[in-house]
C-alpha atoms as a PDB file:
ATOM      1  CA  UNK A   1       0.812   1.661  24.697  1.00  0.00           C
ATOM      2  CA  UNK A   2       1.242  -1.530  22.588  1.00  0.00           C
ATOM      3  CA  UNK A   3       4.331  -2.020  20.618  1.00  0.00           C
ATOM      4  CA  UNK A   4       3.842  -3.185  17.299  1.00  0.00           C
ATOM      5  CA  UNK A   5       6.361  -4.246  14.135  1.00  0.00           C
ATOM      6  CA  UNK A   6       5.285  -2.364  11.175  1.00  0.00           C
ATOM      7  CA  UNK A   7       7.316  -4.603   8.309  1.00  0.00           C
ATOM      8  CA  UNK A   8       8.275  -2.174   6.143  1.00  0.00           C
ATOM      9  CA  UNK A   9      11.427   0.052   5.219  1.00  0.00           C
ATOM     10  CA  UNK A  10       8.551   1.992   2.836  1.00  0.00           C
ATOM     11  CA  UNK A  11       8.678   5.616   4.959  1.00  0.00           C
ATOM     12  CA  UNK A  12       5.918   7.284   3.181  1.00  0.00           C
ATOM     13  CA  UNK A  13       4.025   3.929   3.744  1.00  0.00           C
ATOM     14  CA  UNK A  14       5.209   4.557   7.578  1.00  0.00           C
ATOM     15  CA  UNK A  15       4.600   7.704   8.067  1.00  0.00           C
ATOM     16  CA  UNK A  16       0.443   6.729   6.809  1.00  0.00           C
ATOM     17  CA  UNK A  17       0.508   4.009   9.022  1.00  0.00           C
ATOM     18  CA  UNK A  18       1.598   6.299  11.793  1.00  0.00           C
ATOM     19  CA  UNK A  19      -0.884   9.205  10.627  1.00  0.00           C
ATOM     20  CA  UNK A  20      -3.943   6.511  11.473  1.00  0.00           C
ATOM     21  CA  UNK A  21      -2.844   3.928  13.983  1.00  0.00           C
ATOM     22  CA  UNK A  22      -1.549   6.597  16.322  1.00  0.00           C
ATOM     23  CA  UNK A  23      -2.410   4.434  19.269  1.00  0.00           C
ATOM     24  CA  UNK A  24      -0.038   1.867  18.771  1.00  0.00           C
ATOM     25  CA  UNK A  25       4.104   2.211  19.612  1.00  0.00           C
ATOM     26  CA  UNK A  26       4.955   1.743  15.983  1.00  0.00           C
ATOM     27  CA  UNK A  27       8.333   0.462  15.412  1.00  0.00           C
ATOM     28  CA  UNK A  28      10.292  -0.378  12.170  1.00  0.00           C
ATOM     29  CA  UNK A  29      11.963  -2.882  11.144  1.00  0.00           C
ATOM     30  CA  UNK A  30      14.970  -0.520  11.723  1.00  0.00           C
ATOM     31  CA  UNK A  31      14.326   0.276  14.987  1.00  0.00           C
ATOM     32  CA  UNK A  32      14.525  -3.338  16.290  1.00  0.00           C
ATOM     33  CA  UNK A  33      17.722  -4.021  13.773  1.00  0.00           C
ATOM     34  CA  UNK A  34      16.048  -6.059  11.549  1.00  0.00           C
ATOM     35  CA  UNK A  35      17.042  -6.672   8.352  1.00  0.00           C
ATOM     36  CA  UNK A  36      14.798  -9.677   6.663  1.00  0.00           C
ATOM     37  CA  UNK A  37      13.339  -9.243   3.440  1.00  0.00           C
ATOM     38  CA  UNK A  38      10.238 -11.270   3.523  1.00  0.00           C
ATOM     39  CA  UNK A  39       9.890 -12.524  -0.372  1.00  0.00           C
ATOM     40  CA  UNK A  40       6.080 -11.325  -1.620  1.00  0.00           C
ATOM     41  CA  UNK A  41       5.467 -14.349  -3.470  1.00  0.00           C
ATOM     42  CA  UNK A  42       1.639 -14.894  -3.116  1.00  0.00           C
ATOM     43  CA  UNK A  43      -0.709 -14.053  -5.803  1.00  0.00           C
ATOM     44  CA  UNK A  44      -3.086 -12.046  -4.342  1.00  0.00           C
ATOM     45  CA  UNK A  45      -2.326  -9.030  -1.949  1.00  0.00           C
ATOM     46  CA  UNK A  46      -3.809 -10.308   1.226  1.00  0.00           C
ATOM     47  CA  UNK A  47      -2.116 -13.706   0.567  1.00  0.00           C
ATOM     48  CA  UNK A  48       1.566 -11.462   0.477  1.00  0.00           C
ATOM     49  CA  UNK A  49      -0.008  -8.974   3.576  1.00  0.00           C
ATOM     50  CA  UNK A  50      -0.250 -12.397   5.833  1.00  0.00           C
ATOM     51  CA  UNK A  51       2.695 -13.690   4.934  1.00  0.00           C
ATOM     52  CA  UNK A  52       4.754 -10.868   6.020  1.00  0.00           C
ATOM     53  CA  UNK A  53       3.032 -10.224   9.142  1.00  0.00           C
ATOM     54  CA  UNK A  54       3.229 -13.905  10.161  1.00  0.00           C
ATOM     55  CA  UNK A  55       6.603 -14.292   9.245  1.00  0.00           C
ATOM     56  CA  UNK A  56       7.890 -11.084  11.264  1.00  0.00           C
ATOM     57  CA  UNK A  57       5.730 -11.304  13.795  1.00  0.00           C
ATOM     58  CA  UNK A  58       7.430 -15.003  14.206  1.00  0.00           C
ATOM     59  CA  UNK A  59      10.880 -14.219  13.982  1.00  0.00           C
ATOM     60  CA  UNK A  60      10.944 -11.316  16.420  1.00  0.00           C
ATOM     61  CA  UNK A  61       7.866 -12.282  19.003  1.00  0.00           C
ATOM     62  CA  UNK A  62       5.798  -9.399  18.290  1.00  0.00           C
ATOM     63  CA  UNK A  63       2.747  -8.364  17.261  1.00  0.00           C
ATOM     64  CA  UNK A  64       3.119  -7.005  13.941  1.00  0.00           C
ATOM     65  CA  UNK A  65       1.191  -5.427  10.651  1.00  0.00           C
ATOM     66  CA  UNK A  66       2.373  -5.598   7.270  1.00  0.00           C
ATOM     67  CA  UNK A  67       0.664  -4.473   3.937  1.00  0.00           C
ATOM     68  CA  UNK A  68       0.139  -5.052   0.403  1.00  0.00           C
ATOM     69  CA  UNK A  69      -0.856  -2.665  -2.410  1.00  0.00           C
ATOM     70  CA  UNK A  70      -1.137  -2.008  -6.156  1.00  0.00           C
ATOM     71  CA  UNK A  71      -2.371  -0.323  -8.763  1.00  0.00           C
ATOM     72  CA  UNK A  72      -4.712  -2.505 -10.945  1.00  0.00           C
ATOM     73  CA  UNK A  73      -5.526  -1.168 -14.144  1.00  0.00           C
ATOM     74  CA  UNK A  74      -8.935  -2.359 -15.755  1.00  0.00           C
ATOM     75  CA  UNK A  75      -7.988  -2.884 -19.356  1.00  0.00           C
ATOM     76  CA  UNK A  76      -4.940  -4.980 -18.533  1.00  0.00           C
ATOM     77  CA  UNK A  77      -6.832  -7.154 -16.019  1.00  0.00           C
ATOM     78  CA  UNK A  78      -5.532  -5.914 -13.021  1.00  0.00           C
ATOM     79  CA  UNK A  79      -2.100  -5.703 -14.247  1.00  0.00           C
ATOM     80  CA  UNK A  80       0.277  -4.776 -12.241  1.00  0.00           C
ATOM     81  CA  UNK A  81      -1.802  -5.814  -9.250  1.00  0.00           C
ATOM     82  CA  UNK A  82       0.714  -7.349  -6.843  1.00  0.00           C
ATOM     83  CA  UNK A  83       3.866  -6.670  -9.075  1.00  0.00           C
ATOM     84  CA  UNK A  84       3.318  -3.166  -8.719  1.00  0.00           C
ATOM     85  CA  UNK A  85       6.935  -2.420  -7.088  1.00  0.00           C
ATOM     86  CA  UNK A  86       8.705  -4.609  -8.847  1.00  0.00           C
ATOM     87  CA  UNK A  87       7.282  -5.557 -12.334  1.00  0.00           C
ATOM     88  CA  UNK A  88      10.240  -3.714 -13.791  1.00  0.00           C
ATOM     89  CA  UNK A  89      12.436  -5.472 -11.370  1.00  0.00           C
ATOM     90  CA  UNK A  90      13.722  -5.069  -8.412  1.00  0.00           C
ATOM     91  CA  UNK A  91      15.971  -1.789  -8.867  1.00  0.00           C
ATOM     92  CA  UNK A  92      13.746   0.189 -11.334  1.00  0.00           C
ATOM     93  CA  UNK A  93      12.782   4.009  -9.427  1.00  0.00           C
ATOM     94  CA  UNK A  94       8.851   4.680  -9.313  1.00  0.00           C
ATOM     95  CA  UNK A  95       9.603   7.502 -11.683  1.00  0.00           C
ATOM     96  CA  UNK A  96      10.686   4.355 -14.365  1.00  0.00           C
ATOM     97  CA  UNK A  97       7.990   2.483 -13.157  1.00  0.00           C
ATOM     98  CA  UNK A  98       5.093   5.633 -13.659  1.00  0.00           C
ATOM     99  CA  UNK A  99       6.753   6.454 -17.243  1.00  0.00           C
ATOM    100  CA  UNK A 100       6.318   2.529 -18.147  1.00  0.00           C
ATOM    101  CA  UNK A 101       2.759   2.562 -17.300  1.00  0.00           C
ATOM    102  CA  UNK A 102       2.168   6.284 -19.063  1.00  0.00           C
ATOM    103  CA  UNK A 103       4.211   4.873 -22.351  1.00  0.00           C
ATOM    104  CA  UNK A 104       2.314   1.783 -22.639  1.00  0.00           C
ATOM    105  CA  UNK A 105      -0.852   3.656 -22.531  1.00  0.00           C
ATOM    106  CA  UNK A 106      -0.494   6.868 -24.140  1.00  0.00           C
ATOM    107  CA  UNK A 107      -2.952   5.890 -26.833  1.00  0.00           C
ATOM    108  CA  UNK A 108      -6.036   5.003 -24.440  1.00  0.00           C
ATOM    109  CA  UNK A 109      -8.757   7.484 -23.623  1.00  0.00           C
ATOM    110  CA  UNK A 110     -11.576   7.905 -21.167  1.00  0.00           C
ATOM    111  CA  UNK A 111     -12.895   4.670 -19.464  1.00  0.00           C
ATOM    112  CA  UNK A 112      -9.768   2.851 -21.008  1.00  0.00           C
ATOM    113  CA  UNK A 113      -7.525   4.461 -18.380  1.00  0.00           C
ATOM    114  CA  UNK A 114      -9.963   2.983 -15.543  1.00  0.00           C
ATOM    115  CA  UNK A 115      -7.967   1.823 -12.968  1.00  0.00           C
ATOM    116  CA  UNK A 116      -8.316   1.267  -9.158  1.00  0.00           C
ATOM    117  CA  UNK A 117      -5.586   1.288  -6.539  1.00  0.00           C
ATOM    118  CA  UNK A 118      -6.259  -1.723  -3.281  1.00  0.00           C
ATOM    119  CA  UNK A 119      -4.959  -2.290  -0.167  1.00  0.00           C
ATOM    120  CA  UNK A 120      -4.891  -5.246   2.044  1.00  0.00           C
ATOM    121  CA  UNK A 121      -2.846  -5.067   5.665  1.00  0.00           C
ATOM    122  CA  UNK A 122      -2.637  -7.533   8.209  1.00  0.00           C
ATOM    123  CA  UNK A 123      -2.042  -7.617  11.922  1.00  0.00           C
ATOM    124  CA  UNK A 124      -0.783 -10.596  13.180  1.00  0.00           C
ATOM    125  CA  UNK A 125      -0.153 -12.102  16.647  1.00  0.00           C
ATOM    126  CA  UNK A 126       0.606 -15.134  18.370  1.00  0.00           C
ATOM    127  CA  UNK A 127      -1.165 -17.108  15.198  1.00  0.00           C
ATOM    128  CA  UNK A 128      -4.164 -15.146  14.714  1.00  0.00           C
ATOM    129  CA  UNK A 129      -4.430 -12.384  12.505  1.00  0.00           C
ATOM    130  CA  UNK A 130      -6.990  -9.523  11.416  1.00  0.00           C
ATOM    131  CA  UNK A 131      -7.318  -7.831   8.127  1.00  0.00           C
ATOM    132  CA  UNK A 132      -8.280  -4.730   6.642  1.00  0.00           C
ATOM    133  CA  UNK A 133      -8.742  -3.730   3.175  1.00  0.00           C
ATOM    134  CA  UNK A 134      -9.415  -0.488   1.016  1.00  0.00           C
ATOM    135  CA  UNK A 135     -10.185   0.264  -2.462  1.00  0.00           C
ATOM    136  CA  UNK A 136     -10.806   3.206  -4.273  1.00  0.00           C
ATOM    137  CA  UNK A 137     -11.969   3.499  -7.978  1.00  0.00           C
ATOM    138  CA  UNK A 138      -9.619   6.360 -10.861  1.00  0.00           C
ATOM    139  CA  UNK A 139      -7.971   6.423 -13.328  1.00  0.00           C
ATOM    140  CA  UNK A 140      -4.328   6.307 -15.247  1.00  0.00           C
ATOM    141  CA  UNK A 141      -3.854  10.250 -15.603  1.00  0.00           C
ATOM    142  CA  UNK A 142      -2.426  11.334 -19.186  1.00  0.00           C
ATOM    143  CA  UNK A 143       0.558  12.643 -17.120  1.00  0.00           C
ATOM    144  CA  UNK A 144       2.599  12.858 -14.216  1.00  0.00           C
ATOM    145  CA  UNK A 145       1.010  15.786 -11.490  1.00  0.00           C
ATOM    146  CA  UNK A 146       1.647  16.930  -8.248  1.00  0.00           C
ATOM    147  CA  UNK A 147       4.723  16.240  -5.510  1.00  0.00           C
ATOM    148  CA  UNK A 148       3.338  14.958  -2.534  1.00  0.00           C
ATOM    149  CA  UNK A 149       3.388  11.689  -3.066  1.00  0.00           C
ATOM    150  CA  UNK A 150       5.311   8.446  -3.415  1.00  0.00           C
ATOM    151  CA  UNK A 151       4.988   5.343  -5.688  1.00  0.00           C
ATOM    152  CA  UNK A 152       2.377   5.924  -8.711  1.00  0.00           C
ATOM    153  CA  UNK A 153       0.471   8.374  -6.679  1.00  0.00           C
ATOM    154  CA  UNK A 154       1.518  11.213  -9.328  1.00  0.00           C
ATOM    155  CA  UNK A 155      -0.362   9.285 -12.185  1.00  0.00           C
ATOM    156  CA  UNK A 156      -3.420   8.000 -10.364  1.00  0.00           C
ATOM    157  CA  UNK A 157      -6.552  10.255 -10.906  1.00  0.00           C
ATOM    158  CA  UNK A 158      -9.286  10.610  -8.615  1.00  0.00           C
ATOM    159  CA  UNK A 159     -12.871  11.399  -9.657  1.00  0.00           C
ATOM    160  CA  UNK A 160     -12.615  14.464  -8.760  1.00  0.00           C
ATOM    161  CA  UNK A 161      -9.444  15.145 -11.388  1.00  0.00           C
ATOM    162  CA  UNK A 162      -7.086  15.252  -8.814  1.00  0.00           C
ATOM    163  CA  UNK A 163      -4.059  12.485  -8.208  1.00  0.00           C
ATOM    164  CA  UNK A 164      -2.765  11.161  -4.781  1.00  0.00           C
ATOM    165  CA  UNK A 165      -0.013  13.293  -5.133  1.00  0.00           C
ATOM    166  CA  UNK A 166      -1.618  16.501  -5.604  1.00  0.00           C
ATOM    167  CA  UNK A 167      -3.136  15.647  -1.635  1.00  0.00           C
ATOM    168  CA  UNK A 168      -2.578  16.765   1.042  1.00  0.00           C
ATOM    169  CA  UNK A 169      -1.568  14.237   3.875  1.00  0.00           C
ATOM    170  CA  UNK A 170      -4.702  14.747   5.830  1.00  0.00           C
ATOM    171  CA  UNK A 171      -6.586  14.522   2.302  1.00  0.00           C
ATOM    172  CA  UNK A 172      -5.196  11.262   1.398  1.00  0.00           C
ATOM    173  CA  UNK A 173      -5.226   9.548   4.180  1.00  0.00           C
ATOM    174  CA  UNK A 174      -9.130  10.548   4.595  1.00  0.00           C
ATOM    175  CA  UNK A 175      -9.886   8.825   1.139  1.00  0.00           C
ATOM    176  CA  UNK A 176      -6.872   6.406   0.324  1.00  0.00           C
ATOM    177  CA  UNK A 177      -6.730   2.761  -0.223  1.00  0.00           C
ATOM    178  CA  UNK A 178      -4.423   2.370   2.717  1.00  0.00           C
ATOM    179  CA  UNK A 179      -5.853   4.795   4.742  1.00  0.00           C
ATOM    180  CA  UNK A 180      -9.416   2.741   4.142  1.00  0.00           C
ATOM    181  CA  UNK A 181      -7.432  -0.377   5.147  1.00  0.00           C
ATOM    182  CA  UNK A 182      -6.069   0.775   8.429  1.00  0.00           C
ATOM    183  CA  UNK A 183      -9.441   2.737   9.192  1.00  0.00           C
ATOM    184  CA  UNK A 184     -10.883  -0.882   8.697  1.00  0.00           C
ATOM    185  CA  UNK A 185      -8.217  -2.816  10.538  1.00  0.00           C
ATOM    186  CA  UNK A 186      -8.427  -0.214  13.470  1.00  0.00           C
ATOM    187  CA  UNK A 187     -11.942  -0.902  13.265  1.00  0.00           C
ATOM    188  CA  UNK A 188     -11.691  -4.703  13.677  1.00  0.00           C
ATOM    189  CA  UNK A 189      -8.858  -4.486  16.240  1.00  0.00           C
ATOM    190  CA  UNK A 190     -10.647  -2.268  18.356  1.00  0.00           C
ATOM    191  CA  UNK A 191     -13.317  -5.310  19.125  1.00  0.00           C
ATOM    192  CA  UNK A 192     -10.288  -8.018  19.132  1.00  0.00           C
ATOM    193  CA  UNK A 193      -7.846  -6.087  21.775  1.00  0.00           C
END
């Protein structure tokens, strides 16, 4: 079985990665004591997905996969696209960063709360890498629901008036953004490995 980095201390992220690419050895960044903190400084979420697989993958001579997500809400041009974890800064909770978003728009209705949630990850080895990507369409809900979920899945709305966090894991990972990204990647590496 192939061993491969996943760069990120995110364990609900992990544990979706897991759920999908169950034919890799996943390790963390924990389990091969590895503590760097690769700065997501690109402006675009593949453009931070490749740099953290590249630089990983460098430093410990492995294959390895990183991602990048956001919520991108329609009405504020994508905002907070790739500062979705850190637009508050760096030690605001999801819970401060979910009540930010739900203040700012409490006054919008209907198609004003459009919003879409992407995903871009990146396996990279020995200077080639493959992508994957996954985006699914919603909506900012009105309020927090549901517990199952980490990051802004509690306030983002499916079509079918559900949010993330009202899933279950086999649910989300059927129709996510991430799960569409690794579906896509596992696609692609299939043909490349």
């Amino acid at each position: 079985m192939k061993k491969v980095i996943v760069a990120t201390n995110n364990e609900g992220k992990l544990k979706e990665i897991k759920d999908i690419l169950k034919e890799y050895e996943l390790l963390t960044l924990k389990d091969v004591n590895c503590n760097i903190e690769v700065e997501e400084d690109k402006d675009t979420f593949e453009g931070n997905s490749i740099k953290k697989a590249k630089e990983i993958s460098e430093i410990l001579h492995m294959p390895c996969i990183a991602d990048d997500s956001g919520l991108c809400i329609d009405i504020y041009d994508g905002w907070p696209g790739v500062h979705t974890a850190r637009f508050l800064g760096e030690n605001a909770t999801a819970k401060q960063r979910n009540e930010y978003i739900l203040e700012k728009m409490k006054d919008l209705k209907g198609k004003q709360r459009k919003a879409s949630v992407k995903c871009c990850i990146t396996f990279y080895e020995n200077g080639n890498y493959i992508i994957g990507k996954g985006e699914i369409q919603g909506k900012i809900a009105e309020k927090p629901r549901g517990n199952k979920g980490f990051g802004f899945d509690e306030i983002f709305e499916l079509e079918d008036g559900r949010t993330y966090a009202e899933l279950n894991k086999e649910e989300k990972n059927e129709i996510s953004h991430r799960g569409l990204a690794l579906k896509d990647l596992l696609k692609k590496l299939e043909n490349h490995i």
